[in-house]
N, C-alpha and C. Protein backbone atom coordinates (compact mmCIF):
# COMPACT_ATOMS: atom_id res chain seq x y z
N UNK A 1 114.52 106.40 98.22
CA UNK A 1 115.49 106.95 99.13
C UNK A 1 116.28 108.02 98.40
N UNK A 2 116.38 108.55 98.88
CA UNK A 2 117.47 110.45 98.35
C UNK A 2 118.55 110.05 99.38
N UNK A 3 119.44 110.04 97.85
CA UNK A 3 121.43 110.30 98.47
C UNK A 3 121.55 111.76 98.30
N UNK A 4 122.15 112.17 99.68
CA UNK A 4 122.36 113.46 99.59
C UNK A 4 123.84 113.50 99.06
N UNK A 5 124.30 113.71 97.46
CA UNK A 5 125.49 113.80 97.47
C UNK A 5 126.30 114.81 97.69
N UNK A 6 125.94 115.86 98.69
CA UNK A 6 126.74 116.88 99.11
C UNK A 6 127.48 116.49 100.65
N UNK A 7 126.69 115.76 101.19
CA UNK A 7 127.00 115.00 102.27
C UNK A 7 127.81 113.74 102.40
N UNK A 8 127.91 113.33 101.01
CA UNK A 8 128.88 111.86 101.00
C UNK A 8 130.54 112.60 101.07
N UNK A 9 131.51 111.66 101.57
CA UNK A 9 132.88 112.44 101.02
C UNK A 9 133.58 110.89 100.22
N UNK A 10 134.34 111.78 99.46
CA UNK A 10 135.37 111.16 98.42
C UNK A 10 135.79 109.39 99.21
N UNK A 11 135.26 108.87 97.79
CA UNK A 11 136.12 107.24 98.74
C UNK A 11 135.55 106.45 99.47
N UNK A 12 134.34 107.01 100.34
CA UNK A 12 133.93 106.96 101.83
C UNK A 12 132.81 106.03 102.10
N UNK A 13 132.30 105.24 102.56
CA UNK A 13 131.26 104.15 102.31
C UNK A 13 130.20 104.11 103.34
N UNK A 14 129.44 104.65 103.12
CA UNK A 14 128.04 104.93 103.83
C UNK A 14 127.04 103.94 103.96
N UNK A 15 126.88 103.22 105.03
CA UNK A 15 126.13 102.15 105.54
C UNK A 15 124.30 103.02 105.13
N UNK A 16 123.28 102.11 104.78
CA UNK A 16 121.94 102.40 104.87
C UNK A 16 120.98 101.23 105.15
N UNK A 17 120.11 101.69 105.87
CA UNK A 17 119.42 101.12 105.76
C UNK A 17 117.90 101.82 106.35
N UNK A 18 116.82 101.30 105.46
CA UNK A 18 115.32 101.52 105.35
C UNK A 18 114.54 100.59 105.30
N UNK A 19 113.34 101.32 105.38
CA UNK A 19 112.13 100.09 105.42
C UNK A 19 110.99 101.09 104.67
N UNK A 20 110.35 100.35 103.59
CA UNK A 20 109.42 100.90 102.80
C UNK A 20 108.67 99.94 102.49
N UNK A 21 106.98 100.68 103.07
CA UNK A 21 105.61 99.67 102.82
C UNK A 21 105.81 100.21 101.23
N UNK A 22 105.17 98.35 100.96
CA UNK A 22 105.26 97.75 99.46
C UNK A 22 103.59 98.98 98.86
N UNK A 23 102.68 99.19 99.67
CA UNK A 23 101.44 99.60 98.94
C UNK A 23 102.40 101.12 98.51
N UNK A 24 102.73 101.69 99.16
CA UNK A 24 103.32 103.24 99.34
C UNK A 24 104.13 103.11 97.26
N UNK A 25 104.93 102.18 97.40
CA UNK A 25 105.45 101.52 96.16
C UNK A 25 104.83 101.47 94.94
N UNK A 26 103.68 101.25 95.15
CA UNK A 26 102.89 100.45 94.19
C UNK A 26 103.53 99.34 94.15
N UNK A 27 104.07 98.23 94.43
CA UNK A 27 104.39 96.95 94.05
C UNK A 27 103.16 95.61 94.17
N UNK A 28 102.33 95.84 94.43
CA UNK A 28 101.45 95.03 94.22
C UNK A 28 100.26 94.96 93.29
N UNK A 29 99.95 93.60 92.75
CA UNK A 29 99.61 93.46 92.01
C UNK A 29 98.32 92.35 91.66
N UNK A 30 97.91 91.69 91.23
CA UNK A 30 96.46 91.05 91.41
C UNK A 30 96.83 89.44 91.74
N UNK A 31 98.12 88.80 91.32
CA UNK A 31 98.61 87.81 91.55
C UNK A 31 99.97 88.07 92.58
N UNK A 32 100.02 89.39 93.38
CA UNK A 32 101.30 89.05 93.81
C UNK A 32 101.08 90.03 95.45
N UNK A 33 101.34 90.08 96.10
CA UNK A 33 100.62 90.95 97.60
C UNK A 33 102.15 90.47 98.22
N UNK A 34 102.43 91.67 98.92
CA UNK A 34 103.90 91.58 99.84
C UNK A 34 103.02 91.62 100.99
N UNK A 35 103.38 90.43 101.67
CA UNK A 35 103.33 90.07 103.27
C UNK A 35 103.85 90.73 104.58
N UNK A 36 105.33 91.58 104.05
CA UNK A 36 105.59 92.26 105.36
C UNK A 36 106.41 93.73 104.35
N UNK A 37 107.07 94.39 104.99
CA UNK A 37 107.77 95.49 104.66
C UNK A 37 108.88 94.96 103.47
N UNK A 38 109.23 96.16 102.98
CA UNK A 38 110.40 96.19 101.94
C UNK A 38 111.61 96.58 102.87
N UNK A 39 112.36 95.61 103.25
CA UNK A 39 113.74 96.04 104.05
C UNK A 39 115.16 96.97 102.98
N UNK A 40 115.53 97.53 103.21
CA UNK A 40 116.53 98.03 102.20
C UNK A 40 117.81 98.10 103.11
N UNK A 41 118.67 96.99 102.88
CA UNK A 41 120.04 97.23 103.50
C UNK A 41 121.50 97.40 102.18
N UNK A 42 121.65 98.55 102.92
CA UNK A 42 123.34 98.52 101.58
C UNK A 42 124.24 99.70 101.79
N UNK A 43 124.91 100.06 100.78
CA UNK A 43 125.76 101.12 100.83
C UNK A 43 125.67 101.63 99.96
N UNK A 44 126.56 103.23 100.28
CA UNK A 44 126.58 104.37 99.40
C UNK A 44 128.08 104.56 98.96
N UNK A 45 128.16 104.94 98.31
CA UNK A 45 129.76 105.27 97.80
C UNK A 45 130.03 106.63 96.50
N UNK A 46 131.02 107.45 96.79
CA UNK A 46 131.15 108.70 96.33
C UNK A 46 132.64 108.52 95.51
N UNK A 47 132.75 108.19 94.37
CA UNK A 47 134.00 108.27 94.24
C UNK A 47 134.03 109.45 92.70
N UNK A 48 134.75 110.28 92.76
CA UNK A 48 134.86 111.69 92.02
C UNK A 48 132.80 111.58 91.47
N UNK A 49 132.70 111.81 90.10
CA UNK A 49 131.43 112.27 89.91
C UNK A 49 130.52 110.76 90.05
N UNK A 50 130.41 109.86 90.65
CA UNK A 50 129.70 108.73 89.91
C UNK A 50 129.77 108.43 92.16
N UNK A 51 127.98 107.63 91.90
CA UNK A 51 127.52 107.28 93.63
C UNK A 51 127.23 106.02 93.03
N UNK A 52 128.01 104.77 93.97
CA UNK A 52 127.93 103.55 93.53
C UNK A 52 126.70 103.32 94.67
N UNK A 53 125.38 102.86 94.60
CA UNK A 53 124.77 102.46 95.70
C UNK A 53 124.38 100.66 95.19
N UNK A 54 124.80 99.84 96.79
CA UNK A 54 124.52 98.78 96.38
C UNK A 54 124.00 98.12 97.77
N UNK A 55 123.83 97.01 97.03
CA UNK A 55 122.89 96.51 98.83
C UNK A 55 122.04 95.22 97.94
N UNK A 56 120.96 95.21 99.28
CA UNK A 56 119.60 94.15 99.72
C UNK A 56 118.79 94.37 99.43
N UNK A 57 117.39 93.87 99.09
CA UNK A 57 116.03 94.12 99.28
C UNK A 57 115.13 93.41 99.98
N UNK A 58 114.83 93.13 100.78
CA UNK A 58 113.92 91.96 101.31
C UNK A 58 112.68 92.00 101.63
N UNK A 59 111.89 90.75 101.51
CA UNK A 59 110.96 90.86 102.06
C UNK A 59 109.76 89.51 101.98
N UNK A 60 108.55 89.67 102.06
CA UNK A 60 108.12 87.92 101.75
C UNK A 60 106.57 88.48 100.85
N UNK A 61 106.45 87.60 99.88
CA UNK A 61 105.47 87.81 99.02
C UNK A 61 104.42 86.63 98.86
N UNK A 62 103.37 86.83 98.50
CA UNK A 62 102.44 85.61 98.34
C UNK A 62 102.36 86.10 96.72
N UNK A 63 102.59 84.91 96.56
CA UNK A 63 102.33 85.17 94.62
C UNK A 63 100.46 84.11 94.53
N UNK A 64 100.09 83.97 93.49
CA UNK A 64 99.18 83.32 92.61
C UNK A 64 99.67 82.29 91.68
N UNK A 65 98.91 81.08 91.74
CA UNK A 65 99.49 80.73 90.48
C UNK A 65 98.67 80.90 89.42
N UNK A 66 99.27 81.03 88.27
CA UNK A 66 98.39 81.21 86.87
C UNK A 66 97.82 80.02 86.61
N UNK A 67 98.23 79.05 87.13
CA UNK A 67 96.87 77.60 86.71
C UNK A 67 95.74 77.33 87.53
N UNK A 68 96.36 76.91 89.01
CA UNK A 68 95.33 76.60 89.71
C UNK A 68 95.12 77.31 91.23
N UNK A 69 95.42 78.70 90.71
CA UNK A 69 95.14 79.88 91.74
C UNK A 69 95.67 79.39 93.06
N UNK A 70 96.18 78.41 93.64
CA UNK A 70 97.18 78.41 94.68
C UNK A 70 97.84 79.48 95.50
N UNK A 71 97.61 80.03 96.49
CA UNK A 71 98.76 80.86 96.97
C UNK A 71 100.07 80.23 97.77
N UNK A 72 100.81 80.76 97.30
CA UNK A 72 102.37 80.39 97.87
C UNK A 72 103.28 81.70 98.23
N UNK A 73 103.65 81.32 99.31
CA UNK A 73 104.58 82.51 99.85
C UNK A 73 105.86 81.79 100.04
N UNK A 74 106.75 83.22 99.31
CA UNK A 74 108.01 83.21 99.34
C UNK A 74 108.83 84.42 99.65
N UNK A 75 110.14 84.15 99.88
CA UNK A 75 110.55 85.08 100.78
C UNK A 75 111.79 85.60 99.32
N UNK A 76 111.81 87.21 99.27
CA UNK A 76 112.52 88.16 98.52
C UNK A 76 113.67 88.21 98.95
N UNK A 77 114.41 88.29 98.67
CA UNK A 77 116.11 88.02 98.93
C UNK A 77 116.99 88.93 97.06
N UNK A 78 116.67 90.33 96.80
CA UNK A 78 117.38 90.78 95.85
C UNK A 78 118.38 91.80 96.23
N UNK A 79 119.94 91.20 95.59
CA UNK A 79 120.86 92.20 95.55
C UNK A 79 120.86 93.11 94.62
N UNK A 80 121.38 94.21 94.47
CA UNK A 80 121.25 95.36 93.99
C UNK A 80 122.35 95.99 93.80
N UNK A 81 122.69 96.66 92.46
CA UNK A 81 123.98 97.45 92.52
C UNK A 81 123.48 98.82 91.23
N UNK A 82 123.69 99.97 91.90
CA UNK A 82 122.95 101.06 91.16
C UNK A 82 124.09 101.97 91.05
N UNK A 83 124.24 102.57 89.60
CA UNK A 83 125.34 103.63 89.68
C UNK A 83 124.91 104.83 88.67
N UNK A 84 125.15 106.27 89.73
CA UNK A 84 124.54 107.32 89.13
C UNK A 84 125.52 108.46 88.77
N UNK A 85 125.55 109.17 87.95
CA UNK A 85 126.58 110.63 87.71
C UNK A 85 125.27 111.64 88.41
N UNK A 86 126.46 111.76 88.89
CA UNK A 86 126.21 112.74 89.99
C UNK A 86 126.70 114.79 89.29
N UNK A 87 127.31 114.53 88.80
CA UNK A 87 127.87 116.01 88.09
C UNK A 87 126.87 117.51 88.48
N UNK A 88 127.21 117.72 89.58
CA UNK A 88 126.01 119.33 89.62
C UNK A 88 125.01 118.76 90.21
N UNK A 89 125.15 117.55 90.35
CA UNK A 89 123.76 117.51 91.56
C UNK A 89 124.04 117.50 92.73
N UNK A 90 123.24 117.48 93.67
CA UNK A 90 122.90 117.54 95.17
C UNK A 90 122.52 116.31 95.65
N UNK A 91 121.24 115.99 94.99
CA UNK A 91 121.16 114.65 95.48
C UNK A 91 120.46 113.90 94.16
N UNK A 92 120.17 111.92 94.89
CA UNK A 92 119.90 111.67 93.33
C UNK A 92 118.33 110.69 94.56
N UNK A 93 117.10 110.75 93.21
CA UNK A 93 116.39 109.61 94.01
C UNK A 93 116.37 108.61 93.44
N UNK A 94 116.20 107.06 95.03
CA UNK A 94 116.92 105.88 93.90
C UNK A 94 115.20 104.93 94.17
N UNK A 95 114.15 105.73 94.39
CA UNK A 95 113.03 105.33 94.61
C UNK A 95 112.77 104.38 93.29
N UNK A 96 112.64 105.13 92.38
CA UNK A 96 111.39 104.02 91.49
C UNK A 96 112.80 103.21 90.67
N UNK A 97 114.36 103.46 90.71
CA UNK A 97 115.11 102.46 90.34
C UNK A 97 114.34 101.26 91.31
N UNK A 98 114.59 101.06 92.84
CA UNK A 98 114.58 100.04 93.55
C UNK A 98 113.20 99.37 93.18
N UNK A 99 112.07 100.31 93.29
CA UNK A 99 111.06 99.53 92.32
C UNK A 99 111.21 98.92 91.30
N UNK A 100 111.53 99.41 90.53
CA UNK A 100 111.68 98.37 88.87
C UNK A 100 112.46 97.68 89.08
N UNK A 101 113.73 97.53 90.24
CA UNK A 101 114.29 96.21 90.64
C UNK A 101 113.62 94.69 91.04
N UNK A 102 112.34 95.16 91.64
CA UNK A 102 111.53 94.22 92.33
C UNK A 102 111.09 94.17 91.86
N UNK A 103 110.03 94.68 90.65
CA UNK A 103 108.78 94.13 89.72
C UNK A 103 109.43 93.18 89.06
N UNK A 104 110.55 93.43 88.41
CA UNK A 104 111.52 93.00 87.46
C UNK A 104 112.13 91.40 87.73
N UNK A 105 112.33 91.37 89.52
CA UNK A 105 112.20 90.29 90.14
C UNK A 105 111.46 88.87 89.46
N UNK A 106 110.30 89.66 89.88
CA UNK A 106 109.28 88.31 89.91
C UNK A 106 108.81 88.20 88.50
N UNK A 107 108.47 86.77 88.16
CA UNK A 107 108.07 86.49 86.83
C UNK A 107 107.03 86.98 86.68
N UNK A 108 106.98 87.02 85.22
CA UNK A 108 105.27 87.33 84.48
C UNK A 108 104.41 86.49 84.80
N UNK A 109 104.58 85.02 84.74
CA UNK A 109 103.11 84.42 84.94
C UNK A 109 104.15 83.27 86.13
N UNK A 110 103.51 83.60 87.46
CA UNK A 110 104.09 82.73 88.57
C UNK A 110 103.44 81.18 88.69
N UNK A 111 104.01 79.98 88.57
CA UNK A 111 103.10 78.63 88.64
C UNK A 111 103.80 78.30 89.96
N UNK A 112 102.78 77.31 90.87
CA UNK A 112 103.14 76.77 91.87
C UNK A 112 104.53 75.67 92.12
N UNK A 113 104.42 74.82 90.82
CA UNK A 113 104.95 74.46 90.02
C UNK A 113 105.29 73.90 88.62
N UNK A 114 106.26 73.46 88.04
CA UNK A 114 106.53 73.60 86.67
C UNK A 114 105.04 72.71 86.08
N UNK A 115 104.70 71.79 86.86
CA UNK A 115 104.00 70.59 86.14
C UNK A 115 102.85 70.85 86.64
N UNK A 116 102.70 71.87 86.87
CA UNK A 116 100.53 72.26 87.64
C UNK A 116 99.93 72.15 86.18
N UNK A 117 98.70 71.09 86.71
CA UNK A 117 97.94 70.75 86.22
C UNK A 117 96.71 71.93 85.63
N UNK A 118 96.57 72.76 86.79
CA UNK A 118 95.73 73.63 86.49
C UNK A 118 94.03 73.06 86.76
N UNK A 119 93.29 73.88 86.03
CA UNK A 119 91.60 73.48 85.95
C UNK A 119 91.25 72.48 84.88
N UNK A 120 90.29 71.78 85.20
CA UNK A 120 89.74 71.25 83.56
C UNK A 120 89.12 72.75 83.37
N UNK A 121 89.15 72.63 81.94
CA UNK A 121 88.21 74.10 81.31
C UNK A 121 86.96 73.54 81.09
N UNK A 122 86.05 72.35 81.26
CA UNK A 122 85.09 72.16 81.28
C UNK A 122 84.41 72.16 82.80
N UNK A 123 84.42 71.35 83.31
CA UNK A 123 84.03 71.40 84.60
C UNK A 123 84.66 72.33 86.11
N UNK A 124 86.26 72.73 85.81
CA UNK A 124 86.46 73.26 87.17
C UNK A 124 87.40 72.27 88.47
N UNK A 125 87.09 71.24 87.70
CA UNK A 125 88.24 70.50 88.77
C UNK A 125 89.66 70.62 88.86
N UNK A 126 89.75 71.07 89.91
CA UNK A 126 91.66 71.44 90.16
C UNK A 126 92.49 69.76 90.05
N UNK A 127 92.67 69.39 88.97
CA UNK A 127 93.42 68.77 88.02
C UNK A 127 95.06 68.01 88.82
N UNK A 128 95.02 69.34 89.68
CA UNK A 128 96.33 68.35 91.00
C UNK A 128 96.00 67.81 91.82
N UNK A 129 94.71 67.82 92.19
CA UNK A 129 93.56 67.26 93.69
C UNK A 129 93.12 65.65 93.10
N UNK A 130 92.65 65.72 91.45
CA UNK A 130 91.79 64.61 91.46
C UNK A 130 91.46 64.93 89.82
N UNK A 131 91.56 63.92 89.39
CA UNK A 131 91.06 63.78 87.54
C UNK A 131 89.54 64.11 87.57
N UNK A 132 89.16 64.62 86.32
CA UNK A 132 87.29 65.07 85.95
C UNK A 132 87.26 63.30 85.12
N UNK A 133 86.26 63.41 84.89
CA UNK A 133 85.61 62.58 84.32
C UNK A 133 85.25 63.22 82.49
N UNK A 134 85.68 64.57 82.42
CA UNK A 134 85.09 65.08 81.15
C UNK A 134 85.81 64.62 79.81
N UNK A 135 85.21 64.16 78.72
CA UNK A 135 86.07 64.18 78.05
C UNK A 135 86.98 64.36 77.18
N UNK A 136 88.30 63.85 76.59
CA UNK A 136 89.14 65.01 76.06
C UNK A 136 89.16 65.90 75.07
C-alpha cells in the first residue's frame, strides 16, 4: 500500500483499509497456503516528519506439520505498528514491510502439536494413528 504523504494533514488520522491476494505477495510457501485474502485494516497518522501507520492483518492459513504432514488451518489475527520519516518524500510503500510482518508471523517448522509423534523412519506409520511393530 502507498501513503500518499502529501495528502495526509498534520495530527490527522486516516482510517484504511485493503485487501491483498496472498499469491500477488509471495507469502506462500510449501508448508503454508493462505485460504482466503490478506485483509488490511488500520490507520495512518502524519505528525511533523514521521507517518505512524498501524492496524490489522488478517486472514486464515493452512500450515503443514513438519512430523506427520497433517494440515491444520488457522486463522491470522496480526497487529501492526510501522513508523516512517517521511522528510522530502511524497509517498512511502508499506508493501514488503507488511510482508515481512507475516512471514515473520508464522514459525519455522509448524507441528500440529507439541507432542506429534510423527512417522516411524522405518516403515511409514503415522505414529499418532497406531504404533509399528519395527524395532527400536
Amino acid at each position: 500500500m502507498k501513503i500518499q504523504v502529501r495528502l495526509l494533514r498534520e495530527e490527522e488520522s486516516r482510517t484504511v483499509h485493503e485487501t491483498y491476494d496472498p499469491k500477488a505477495l509471495d507469502l506462500e510457501f510449501v508448508d503454508l497456503k493462505y485460504s482466503d485474502s490478506v485483509v488490511l485494516d488500520g490507520t495512518v497518522e502524519k505528525f511533523q516528519d514521521t507517518v505512524t501507520f498501524r492496524g490489522r492483518l488478517g486472514s486464515r492459513v493452512q500450515h503443514i506439520c513438519a512430523r506427520c504432514l497433517k494440515e491444520i488451518e488457522e486463522k491470522v489475527d496480526q497487529p501492526f505498528e510501522l513508523m516512517y520519516d517521511v522528510k522530502g518524500k511524497e509517498e512511502v510503500e508499506t508493501l514488503e514491510d507488511l510482508r515481512e510482518i507475516l512471514i515473520l508471523e508464522h514459525p519455522i517448522k509448524f507441528l500440529c502439536r507439541e507432542e506429534c509423534l510423527g512417522f516411524c523412519p522405518q516403515c511409514g506409520t503415522n505414529l499418532n494413528e497406531s504404533p509399528c511393530s519395527c524395532p527400536k
